[in-house]
C-alpha atoms as a PDB file:
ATOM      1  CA  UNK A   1      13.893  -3.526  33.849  1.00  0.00           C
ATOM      2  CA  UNK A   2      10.473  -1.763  34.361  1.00  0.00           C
ATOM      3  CA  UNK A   3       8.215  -2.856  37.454  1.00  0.00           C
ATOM      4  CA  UNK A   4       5.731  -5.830  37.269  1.00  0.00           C
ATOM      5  CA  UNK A   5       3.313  -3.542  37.633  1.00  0.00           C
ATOM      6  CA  UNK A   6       4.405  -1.459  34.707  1.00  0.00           C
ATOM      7  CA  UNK A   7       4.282  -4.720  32.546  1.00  0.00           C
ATOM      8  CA  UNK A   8       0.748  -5.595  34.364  1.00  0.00           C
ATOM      9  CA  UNK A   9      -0.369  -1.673  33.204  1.00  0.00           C
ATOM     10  CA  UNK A  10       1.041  -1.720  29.329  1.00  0.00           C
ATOM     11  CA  UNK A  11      -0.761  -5.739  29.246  1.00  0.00           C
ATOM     12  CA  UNK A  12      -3.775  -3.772  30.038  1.00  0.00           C
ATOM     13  CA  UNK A  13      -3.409  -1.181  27.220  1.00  0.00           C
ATOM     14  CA  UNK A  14      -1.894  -3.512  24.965  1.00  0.00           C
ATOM     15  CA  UNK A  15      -2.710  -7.068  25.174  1.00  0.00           C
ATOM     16  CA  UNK A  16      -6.340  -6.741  25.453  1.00  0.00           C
ATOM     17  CA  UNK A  17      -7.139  -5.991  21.706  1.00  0.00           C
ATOM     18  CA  UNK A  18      -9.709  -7.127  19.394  1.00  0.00           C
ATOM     19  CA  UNK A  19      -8.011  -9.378  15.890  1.00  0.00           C
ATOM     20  CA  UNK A  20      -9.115  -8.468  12.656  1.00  0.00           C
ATOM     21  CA  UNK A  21     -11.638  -9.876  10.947  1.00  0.00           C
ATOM     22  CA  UNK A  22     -10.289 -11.765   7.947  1.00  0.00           C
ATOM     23  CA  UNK A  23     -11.926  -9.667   5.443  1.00  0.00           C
ATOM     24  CA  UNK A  24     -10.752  -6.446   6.722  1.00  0.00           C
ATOM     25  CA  UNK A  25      -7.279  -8.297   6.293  1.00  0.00           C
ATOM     26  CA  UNK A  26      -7.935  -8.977   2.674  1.00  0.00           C
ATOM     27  CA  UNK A  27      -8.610  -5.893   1.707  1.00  0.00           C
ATOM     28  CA  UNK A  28      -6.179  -3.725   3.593  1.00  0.00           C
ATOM     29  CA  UNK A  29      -3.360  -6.024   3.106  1.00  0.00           C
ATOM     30  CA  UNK A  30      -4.144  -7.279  -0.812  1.00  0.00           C
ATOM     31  CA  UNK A  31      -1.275  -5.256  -2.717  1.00  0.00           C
ATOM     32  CA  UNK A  32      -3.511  -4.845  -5.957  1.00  0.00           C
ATOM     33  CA  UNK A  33      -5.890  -2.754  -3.372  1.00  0.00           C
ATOM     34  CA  UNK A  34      -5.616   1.098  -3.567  1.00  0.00           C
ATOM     35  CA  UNK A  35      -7.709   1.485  -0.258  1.00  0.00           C
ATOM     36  CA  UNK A  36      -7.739   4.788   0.771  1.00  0.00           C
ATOM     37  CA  UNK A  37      -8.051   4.042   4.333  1.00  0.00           C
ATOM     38  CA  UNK A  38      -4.623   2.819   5.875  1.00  0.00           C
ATOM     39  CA  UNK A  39      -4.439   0.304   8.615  1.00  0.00           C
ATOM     40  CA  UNK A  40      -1.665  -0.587  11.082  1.00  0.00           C
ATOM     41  CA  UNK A  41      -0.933  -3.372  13.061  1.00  0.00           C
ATOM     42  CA  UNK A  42       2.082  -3.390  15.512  1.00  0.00           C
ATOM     43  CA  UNK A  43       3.902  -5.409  17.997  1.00  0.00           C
ATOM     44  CA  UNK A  44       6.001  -3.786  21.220  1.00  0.00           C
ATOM     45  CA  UNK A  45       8.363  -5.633  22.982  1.00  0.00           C
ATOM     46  CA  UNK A  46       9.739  -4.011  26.296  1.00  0.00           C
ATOM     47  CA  UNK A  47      13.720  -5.095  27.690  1.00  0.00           C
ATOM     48  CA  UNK A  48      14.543  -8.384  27.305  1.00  0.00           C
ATOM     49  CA  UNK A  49      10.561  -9.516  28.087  1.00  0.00           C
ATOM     50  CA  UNK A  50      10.032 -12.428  25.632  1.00  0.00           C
ATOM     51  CA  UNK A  51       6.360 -11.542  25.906  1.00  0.00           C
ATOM     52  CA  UNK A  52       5.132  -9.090  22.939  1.00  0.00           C
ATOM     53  CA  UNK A  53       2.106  -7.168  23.037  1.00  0.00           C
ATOM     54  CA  UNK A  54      -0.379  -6.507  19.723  1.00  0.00           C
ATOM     55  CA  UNK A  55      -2.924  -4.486  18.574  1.00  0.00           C
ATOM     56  CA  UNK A  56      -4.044  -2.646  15.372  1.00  0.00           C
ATOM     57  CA  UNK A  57      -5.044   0.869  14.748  1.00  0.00           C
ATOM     58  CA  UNK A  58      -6.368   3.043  11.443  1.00  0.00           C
ATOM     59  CA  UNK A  59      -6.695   6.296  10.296  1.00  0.00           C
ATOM     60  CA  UNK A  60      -8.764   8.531  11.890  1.00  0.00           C
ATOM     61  CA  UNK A  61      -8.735  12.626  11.377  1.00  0.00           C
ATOM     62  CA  UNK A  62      -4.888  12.054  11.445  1.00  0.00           C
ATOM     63  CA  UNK A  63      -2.795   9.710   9.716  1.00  0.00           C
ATOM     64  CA  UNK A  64      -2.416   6.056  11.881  1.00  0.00           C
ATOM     65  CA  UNK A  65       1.397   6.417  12.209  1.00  0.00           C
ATOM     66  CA  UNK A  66       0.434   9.653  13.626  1.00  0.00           C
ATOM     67  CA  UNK A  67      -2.481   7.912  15.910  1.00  0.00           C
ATOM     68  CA  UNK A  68      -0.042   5.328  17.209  1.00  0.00           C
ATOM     69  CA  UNK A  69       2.992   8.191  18.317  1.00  0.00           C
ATOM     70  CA  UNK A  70       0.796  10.312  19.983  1.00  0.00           C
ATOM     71  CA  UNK A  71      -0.702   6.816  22.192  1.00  0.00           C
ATOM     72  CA  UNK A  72       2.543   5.824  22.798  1.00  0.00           C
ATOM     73  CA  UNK A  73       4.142   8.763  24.108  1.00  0.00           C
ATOM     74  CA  UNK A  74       0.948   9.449  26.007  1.00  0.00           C
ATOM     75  CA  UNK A  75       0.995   6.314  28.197  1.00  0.00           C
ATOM     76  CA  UNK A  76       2.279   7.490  32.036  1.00  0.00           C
ATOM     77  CA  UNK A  77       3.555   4.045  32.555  1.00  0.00           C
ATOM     78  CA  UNK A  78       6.356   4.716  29.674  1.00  0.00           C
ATOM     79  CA  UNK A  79      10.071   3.817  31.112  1.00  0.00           C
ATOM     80  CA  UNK A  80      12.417   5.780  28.930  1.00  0.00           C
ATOM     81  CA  UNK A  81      15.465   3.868  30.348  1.00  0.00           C
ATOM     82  CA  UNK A  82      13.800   0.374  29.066  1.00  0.00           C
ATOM     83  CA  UNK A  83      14.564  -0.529  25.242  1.00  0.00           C
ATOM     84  CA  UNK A  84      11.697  -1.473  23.412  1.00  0.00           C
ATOM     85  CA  UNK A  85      11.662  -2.578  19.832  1.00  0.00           C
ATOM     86  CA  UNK A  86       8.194  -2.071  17.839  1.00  0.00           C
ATOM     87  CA  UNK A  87       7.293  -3.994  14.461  1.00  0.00           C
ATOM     88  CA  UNK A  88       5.061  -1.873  12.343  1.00  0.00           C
ATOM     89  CA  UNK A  89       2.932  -4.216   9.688  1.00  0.00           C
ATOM     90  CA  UNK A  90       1.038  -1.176   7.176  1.00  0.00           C
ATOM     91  CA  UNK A  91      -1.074  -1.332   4.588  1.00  0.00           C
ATOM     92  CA  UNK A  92       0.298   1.780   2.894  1.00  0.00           C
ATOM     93  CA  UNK A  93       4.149   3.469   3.278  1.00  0.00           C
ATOM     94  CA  UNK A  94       4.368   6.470   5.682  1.00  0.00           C
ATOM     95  CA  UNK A  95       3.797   9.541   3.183  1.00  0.00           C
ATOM     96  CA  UNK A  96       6.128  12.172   4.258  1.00  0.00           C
ATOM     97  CA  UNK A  97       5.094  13.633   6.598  1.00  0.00           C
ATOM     98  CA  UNK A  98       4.787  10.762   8.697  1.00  0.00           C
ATOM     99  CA  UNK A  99       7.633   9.730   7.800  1.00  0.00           C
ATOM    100  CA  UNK A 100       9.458  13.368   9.694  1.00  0.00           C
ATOM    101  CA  UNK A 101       7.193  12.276  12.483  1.00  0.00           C
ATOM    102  CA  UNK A 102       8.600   9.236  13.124  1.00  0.00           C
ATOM    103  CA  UNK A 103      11.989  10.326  13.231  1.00  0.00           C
ATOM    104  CA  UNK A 104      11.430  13.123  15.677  1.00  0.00           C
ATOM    105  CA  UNK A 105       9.335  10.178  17.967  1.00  0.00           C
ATOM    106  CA  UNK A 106      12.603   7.848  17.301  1.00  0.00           C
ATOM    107  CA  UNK A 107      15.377  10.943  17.981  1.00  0.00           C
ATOM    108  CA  UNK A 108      13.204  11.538  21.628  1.00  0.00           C
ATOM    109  CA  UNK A 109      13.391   7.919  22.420  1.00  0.00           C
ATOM    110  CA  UNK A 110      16.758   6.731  21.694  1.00  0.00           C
ATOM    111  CA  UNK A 111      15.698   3.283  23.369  1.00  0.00           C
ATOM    112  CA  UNK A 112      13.215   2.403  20.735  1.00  0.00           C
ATOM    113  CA  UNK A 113      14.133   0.687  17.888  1.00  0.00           C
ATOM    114  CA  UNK A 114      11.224   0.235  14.868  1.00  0.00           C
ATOM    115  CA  UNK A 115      10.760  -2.129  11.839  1.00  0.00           C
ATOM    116  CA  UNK A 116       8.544  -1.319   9.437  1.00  0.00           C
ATOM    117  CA  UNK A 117       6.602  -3.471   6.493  1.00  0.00           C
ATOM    118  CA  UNK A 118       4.772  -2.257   4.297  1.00  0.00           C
ATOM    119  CA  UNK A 119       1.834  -4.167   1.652  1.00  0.00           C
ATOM    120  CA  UNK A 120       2.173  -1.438  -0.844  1.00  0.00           C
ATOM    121  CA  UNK A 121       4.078   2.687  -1.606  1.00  0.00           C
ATOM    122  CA  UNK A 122       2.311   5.147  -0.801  1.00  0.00           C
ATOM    123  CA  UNK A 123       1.902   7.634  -3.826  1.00  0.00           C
ATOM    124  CA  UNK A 124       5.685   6.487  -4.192  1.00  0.00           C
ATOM    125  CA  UNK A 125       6.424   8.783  -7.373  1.00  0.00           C
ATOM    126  CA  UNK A 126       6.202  12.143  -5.006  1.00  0.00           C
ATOM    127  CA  UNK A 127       9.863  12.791  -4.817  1.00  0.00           C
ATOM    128  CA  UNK A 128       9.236  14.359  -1.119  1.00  0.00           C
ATOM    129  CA  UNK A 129       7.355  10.773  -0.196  1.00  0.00           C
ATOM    130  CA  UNK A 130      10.729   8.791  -1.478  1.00  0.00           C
ATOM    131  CA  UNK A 131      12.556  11.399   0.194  1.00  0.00           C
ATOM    132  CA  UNK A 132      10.773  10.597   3.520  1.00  0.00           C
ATOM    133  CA  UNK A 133      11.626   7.030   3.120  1.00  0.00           C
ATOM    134  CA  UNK A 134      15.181   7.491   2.324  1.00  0.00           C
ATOM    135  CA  UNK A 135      15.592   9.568   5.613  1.00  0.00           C
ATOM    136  CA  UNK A 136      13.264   7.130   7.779  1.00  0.00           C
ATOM    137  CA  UNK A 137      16.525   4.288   6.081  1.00  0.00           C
ATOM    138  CA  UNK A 138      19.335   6.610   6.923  1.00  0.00           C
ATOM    139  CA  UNK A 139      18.000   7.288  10.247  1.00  0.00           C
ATOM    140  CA  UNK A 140      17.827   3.719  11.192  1.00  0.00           C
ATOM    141  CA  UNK A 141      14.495   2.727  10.382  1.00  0.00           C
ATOM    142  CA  UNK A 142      14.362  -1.011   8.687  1.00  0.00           C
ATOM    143  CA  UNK A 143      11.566  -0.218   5.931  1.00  0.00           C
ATOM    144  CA  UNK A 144      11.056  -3.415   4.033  1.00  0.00           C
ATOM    145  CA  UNK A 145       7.804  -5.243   1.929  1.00  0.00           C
ATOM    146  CA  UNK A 146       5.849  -7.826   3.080  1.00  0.00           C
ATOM    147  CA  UNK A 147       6.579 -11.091   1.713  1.00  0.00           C
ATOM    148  CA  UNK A 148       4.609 -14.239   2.608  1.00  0.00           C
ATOM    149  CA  UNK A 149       6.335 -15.041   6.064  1.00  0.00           C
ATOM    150  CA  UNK A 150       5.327 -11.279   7.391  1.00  0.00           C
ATOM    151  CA  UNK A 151       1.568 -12.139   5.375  1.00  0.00           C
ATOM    152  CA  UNK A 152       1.500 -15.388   7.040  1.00  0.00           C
ATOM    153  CA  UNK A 153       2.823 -13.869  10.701  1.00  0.00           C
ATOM    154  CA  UNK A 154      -0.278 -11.127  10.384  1.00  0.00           C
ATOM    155  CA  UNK A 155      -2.448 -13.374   9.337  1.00  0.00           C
ATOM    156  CA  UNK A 156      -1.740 -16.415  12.624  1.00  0.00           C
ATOM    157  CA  UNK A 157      -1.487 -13.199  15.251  1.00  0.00           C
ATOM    158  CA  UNK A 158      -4.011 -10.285  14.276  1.00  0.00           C
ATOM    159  CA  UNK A 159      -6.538 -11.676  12.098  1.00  0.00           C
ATOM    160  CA  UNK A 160     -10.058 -13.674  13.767  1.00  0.00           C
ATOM    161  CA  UNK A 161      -9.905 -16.497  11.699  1.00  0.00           C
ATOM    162  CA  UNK A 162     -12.294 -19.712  11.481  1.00  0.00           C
ATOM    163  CA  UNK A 163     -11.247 -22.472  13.788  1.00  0.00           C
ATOM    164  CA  UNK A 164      -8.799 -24.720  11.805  1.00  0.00           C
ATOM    165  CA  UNK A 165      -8.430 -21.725   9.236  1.00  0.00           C
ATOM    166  CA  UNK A 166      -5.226 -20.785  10.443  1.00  0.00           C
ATOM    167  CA  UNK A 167      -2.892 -21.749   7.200  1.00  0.00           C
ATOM    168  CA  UNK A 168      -5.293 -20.357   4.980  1.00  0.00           C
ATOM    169  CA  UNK A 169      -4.309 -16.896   4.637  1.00  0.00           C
ATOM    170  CA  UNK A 170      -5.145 -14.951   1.024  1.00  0.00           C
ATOM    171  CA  UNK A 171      -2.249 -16.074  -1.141  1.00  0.00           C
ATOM    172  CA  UNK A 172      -2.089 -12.545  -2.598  1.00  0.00           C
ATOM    173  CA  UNK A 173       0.053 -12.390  -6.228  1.00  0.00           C
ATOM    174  CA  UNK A 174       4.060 -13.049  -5.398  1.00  0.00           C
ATOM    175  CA  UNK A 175       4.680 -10.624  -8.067  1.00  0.00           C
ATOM    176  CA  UNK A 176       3.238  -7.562  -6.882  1.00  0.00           C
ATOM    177  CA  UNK A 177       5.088  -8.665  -3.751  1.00  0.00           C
ATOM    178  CA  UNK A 178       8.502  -8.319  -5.996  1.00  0.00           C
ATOM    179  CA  UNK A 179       7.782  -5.339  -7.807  1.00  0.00           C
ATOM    180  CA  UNK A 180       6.859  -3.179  -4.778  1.00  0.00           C
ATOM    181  CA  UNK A 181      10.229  -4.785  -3.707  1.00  0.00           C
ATOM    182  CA  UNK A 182      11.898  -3.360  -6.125  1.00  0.00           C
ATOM    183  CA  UNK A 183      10.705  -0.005  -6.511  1.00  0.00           C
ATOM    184  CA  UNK A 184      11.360   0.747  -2.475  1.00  0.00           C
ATOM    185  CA  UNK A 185      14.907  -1.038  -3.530  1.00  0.00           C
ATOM    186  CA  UNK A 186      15.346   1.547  -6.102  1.00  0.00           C
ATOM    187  CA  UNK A 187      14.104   4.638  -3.928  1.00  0.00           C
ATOM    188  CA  UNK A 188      16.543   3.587  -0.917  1.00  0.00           C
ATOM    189  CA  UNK A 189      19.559   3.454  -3.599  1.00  0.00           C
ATOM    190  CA  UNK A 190      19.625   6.637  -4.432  1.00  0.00           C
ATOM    191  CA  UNK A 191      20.719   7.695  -1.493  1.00  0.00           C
ATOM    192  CA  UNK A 192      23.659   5.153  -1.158  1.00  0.00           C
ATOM    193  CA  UNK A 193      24.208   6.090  -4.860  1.00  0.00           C
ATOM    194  CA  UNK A 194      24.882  10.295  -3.391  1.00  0.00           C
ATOM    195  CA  UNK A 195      26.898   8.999  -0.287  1.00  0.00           C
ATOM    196  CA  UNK A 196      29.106   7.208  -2.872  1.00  0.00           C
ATOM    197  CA  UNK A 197      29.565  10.158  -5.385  1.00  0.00           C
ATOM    198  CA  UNK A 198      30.224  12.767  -2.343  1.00  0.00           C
ATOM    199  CA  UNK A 199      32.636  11.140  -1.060  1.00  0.00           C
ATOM    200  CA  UNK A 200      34.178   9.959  -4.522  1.00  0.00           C
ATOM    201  CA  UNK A 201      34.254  13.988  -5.238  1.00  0.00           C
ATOM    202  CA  UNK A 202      35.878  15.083  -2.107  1.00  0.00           C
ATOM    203  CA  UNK A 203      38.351  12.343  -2.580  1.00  0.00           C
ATOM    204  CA  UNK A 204      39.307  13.496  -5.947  1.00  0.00           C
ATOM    205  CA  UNK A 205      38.962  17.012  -4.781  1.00  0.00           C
ATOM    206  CA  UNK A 206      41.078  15.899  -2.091  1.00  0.00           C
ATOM    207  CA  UNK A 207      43.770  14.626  -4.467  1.00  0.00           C
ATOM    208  CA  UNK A 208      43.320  17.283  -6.787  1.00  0.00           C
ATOM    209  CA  UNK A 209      44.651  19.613  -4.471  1.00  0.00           C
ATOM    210  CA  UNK A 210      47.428  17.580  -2.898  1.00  0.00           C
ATOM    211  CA  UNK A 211      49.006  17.477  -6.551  1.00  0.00           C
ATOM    212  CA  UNK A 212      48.349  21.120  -6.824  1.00  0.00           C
ATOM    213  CA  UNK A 213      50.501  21.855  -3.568  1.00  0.00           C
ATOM    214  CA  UNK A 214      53.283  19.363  -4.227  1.00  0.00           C
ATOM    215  CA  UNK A 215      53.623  18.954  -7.834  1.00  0.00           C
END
């Protein structure tokens, strides 16, 4: 595993961060929002370390998925023979382009393994935005929405809540919860629903031509 003093230098970077204030929470997080401004907040785990570091990030001139790849891969202190799994919490879906980001970052650093949630879909109609989703899924990407233990988590580790305010998260609608659900349900499927009808037509095709030959 990587050096104490390796762990000491990505604490430094990484533990040190300032939470959330609850009402930035609120309204980057609420599903029903359609804040323009995205915000991320992500945990890294290094080895078999049971200590995870935090912080949060948001757009800038670039997107924040972008923002967060370029600070990771810029840290000297990086061990590329170390796994390291990263849990993305974000307010909106990585559009496409993000999304081709992130699996060029991933297909560099085979050792890093990333879950993302997501409160709401990103301008989820654009077929190349469901496209970018279906690829982040087939490359091995875990996209998933939050539900209220992932609300809840956020809520305990990121966000500067009153003293003795700690259960009181925003109990945002369960519904909107379900139907964002199952739209990025439905978007994922199609792909599934392709790999099943090309291989279902080569192994007709397959037959086909076996009865041709020896009929």
């Amino acid at each position: 595993g990587p050096s104490k003093d390796c762990l000491i230098a990505r604490g430094r970077c990484l533990c040190f961060r300032r939470r959330i204030e609850p009402r930035e929470f609120e309204v980057f997080f609420d599903p029903r929002e359609l804040r323009k401004e995205a915000c991320l907040l992500y945990e890294i785990k290094w080895g078999t370390s049971h200590r995870i570091w935090r912080n949060s990030g948001r757009n800038t001139a670039n997107h924040v998925e972008l923002n967060f790849i370029e600070k990771f891969t810029s840290e000297r202190h990086f061990c590329p023979s170390v796994s390291c799994s990263i849990t993305w919490f974000l307010s909106w879906s990585p559009c496409w382009e993000c999304s081709k980001a992130i699996r060029g970052f991933l297909s560099q650093h085979p050792s890093v393994t990333l879950v993302i949630y997501v409160s709401r879909l990103f301008w989820h109609l654009d077929q190349q935005n469901r496209q970018g989703l279906r690829d982040l899924v087939n490359s091995g990407v875990t996209v998933q929405i939050m539900r209220v233990p992932e609300y809840d988590h956020c809520w305990r580790n990121f966000v500067n809540y009153p003293p003795g305010e700690e259960d009181h998260w925003p109990r945002y609608p369960v519904v909107w919860m379900k139907l964002y659900a199952l739209e990025l349900h439905c978007i994922i499927l199609v792909s599934y629903f392709i790999l099943f009808y090309f291989i279902l037509f080569y192994f007709i095709l397959f037959y086909f031509i076996r009865f041709c030959l020896f009929k």
